[in-house]
N, C-alpha and C. Protein backbone atom coordinates (compact mmCIF):
# COMPACT_ATOMS: atom_id res chain seq x y z
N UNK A 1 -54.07 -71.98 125.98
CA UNK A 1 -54.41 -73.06 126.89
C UNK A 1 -55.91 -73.28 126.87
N UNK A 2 -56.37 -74.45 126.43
CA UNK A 2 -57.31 -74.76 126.53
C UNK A 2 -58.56 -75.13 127.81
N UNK A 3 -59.62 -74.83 128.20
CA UNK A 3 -59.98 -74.76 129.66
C UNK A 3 -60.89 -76.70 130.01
N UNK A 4 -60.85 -77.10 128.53
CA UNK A 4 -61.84 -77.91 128.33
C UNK A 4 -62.81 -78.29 129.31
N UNK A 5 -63.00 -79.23 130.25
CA UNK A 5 -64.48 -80.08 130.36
C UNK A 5 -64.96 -78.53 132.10
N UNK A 6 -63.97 -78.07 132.52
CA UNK A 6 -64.25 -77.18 133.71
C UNK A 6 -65.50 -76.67 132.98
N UNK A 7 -66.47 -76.19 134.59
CA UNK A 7 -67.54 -75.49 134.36
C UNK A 7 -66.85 -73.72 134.82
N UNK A 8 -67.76 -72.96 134.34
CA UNK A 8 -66.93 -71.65 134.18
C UNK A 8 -67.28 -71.40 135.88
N UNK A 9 -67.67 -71.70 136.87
CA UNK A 9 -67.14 -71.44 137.86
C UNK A 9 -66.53 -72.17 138.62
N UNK A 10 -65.63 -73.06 138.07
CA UNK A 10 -64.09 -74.35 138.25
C UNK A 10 -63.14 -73.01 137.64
N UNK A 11 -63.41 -72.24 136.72
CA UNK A 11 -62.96 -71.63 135.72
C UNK A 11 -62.66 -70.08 136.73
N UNK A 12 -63.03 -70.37 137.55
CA UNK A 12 -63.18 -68.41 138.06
C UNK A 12 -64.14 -67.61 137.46
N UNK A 13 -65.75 -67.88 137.49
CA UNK A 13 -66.37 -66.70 136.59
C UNK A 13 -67.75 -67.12 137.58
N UNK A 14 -67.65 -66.30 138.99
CA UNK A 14 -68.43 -66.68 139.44
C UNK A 14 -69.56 -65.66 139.45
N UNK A 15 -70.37 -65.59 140.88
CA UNK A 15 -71.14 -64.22 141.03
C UNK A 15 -70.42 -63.10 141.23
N UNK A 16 -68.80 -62.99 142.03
CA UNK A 16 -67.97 -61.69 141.98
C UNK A 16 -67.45 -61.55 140.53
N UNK A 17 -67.41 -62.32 139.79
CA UNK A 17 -66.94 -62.30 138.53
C UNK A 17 -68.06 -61.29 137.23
N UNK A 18 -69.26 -61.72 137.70
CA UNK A 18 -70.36 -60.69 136.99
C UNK A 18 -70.54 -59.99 137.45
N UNK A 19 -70.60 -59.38 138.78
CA UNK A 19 -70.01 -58.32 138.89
C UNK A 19 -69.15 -57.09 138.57
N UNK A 20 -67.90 -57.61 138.42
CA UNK A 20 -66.80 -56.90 137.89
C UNK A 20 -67.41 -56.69 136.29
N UNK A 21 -67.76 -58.14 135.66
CA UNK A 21 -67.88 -57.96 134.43
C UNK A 21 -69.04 -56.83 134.01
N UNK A 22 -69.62 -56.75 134.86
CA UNK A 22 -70.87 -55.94 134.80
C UNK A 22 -70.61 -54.40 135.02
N UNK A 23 -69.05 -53.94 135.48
CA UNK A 23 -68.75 -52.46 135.79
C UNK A 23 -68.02 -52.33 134.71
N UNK A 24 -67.30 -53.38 134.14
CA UNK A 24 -66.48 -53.17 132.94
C UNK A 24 -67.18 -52.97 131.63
N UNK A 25 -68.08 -53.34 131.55
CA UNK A 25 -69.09 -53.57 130.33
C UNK A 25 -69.61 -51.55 130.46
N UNK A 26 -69.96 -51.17 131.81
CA UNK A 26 -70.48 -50.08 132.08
C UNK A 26 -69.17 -49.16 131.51
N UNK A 27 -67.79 -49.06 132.63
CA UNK A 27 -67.02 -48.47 131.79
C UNK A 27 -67.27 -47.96 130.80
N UNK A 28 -66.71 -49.24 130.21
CA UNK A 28 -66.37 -49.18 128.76
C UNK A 28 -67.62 -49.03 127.67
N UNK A 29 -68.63 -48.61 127.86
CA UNK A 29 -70.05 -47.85 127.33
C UNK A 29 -70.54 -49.55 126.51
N UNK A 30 -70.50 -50.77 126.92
CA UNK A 30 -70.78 -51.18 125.81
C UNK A 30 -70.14 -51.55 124.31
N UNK A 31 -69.10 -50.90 124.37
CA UNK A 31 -68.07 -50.86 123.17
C UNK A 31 -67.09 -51.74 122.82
N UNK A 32 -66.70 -52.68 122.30
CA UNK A 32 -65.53 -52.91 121.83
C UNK A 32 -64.37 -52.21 121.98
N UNK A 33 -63.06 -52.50 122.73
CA UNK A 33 -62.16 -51.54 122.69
C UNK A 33 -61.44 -51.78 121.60
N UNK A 34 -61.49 -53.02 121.59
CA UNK A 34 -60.54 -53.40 120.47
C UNK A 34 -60.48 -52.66 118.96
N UNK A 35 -61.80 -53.16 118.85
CA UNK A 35 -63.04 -51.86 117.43
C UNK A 35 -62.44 -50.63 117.61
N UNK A 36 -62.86 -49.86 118.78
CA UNK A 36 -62.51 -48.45 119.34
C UNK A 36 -61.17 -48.13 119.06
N UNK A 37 -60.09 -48.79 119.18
CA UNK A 37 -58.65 -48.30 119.18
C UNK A 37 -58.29 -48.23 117.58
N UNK A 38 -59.39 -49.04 116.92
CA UNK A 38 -59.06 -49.43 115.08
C UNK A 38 -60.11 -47.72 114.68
N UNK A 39 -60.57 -47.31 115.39
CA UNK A 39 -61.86 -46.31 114.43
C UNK A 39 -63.10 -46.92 114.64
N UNK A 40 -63.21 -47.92 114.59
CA UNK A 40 -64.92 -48.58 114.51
C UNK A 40 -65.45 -48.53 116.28
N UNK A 41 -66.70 -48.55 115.72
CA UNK A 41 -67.51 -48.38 116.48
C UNK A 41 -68.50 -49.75 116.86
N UNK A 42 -68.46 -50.73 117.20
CA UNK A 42 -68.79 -52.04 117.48
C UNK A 42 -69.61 -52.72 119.20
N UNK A 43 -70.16 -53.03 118.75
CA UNK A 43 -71.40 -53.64 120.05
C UNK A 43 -70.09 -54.88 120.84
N UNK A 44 -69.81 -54.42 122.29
CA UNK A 44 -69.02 -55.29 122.84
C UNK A 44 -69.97 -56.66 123.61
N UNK A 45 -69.41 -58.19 123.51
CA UNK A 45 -70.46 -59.07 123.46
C UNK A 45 -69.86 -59.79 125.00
N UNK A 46 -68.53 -59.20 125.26
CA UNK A 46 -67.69 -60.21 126.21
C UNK A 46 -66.93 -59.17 127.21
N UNK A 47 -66.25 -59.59 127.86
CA UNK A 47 -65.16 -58.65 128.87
C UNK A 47 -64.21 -59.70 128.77
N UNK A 48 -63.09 -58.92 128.20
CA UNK A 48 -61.64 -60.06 128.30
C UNK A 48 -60.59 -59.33 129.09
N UNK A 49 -59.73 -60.66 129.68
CA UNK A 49 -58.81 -60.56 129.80
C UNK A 49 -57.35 -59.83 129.54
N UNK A 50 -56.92 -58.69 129.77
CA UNK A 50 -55.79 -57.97 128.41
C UNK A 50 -54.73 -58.78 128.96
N UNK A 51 -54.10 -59.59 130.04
CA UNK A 51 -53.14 -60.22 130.13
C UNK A 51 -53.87 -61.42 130.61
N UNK A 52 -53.77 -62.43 129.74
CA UNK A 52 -54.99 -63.72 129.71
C UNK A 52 -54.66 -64.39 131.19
N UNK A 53 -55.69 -64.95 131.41
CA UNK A 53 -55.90 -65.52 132.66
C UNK A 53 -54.70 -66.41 133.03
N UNK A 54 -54.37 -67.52 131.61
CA UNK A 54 -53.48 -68.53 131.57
C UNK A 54 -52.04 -67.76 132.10
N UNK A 55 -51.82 -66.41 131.16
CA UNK A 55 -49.99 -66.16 131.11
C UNK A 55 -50.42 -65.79 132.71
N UNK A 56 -51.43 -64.68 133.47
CA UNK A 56 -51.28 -64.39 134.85
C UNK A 56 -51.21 -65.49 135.91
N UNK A 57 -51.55 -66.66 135.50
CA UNK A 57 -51.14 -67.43 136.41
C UNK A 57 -49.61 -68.11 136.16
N UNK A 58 -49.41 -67.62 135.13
CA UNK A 58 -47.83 -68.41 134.81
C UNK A 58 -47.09 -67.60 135.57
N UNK A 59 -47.13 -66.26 135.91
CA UNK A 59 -46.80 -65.00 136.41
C UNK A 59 -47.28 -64.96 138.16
N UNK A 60 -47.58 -65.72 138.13
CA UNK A 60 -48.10 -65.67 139.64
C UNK A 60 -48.82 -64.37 140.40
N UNK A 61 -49.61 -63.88 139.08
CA UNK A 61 -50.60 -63.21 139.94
C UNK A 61 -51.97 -63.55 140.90
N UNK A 62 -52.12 -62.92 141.75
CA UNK A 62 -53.10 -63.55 143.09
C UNK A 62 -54.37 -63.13 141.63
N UNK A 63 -55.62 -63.78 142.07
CA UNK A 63 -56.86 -63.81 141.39
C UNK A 63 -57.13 -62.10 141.09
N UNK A 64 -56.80 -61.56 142.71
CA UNK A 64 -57.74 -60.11 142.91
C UNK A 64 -57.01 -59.26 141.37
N UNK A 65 -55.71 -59.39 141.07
CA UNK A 65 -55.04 -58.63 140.11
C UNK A 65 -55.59 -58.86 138.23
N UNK A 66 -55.59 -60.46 138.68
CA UNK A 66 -55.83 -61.01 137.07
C UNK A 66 -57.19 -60.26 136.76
N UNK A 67 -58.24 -60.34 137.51
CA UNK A 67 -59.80 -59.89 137.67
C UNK A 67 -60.39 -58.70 137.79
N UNK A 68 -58.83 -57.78 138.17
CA UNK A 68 -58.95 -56.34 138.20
C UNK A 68 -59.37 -55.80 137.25
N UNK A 69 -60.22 -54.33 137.34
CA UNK A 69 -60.85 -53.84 136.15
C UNK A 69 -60.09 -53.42 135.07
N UNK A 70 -58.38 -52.91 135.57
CA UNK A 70 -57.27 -52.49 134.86
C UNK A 70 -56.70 -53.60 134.17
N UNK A 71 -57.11 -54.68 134.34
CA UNK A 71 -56.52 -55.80 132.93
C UNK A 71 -57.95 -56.37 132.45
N UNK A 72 -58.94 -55.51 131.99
CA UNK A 72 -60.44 -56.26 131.45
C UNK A 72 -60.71 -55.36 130.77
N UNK A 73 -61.44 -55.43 129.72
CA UNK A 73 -62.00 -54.34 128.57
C UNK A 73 -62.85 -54.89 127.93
N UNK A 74 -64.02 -54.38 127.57
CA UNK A 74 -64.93 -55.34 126.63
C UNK A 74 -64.24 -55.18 125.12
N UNK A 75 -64.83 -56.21 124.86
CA UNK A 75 -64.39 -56.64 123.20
C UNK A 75 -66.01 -57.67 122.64
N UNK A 76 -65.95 -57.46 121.26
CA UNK A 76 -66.98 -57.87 120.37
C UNK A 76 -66.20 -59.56 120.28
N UNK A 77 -66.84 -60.29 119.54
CA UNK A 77 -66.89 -61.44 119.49
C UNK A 77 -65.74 -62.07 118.65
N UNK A 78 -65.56 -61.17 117.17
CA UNK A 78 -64.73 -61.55 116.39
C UNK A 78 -63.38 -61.17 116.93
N UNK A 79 -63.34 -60.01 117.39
CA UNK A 79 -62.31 -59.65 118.00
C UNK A 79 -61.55 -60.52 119.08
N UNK A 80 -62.54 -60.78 119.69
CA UNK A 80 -62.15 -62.04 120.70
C UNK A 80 -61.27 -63.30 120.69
N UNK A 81 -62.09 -63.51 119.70
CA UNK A 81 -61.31 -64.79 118.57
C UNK A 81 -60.07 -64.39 117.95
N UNK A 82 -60.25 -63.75 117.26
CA UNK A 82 -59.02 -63.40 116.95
C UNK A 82 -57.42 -63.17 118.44
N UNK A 83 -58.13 -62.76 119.28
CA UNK A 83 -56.92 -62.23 119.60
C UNK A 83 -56.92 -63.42 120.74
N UNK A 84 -57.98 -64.64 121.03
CA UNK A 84 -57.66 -65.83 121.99
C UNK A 84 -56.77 -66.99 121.05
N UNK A 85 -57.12 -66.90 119.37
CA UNK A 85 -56.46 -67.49 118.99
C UNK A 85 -54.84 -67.33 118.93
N UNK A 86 -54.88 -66.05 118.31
CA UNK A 86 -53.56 -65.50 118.54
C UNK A 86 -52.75 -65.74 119.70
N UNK A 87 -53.32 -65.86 120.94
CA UNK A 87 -52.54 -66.47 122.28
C UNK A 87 -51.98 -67.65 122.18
N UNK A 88 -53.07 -68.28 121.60
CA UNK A 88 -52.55 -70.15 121.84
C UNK A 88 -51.84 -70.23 120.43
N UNK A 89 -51.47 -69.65 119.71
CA UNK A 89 -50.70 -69.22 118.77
C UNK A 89 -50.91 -70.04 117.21
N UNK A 90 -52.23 -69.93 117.55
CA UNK A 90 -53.37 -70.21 116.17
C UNK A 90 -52.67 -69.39 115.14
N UNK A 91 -52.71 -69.59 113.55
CA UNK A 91 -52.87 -68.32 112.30
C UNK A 91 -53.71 -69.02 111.66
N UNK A 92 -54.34 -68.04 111.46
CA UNK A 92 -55.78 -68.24 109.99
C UNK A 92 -54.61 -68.13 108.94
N UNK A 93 -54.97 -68.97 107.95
CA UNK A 93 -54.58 -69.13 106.61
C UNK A 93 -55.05 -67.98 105.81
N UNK A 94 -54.56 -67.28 105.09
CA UNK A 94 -55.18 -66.40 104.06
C UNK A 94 -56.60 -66.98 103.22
N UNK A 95 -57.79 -65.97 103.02
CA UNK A 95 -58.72 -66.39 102.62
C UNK A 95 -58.80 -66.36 101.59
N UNK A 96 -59.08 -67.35 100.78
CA UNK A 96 -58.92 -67.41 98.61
C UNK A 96 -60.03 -66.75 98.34
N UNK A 97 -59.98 -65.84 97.37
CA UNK A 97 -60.92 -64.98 96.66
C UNK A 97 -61.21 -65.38 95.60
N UNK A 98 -62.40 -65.93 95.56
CA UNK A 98 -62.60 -66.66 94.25
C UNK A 98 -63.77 -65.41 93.11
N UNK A 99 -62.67 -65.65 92.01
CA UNK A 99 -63.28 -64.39 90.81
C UNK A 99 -64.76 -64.50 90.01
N UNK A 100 -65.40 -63.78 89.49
CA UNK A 100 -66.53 -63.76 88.87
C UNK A 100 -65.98 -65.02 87.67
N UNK A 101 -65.01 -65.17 87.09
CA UNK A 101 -65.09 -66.51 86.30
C UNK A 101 -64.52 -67.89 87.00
N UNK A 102 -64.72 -67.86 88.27
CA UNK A 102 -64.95 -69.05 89.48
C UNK A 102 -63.34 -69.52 89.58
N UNK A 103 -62.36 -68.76 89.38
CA UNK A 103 -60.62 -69.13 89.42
C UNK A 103 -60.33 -68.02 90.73
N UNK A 104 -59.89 -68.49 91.82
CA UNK A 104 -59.13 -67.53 92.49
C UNK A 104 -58.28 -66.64 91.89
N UNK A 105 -58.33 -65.55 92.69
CA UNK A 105 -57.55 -64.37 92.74
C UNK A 105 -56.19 -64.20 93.30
């Protein structure tokens, strides 16, 4: 679900919102969990959602639950993407490897 023209506090991401985001970031040392659960070790850039904002309101959770520290984890950027696309049920196309004599692989 797309949030389009809302400003992020129309959006829910207010001053209690950096807050929270600001204990979760602590938590979680800074890290990527996402990275963390793969082996890597990665600079976290965001605090997401683990049950996205959109499905918890489809679910009728009150704000205090969706915002809770127990559904937030930091995550790095790519990671992010990846797994917001994956919600709205985006797929990346396979990437063509193109060979030292300029013909894909």
């Amino acid at each position: 679900m797309a949030w389009g023209a809302k400003s992020r506090h129309e959006r829910g991401y207010d001053s209690a919102w950096v807050k929270v985001r600001n204990e979760v970031m602590r938590r979680d040392c800074g890290l990527c969990q996402t990275c963390k659960r793969a082996g890597r070790t990665t600079l976290a850039h965001a605090v997401d959602h683990i049950v996205s904002k959109a499905k918890a309101e489809a679910l009728h959770w009150p704000r205090a639950k969706t915002d809770h520290p127990s559904n937030l984890e930091a995550i790095c950027n790519p990671c992010h993407l990846v797994k917001t696309e994956a919600e709205q049920g985006k797929r990346k196309r396979p990437r063509k490897v193109i060979g030292d004599d300029g013909w894909p692989l």
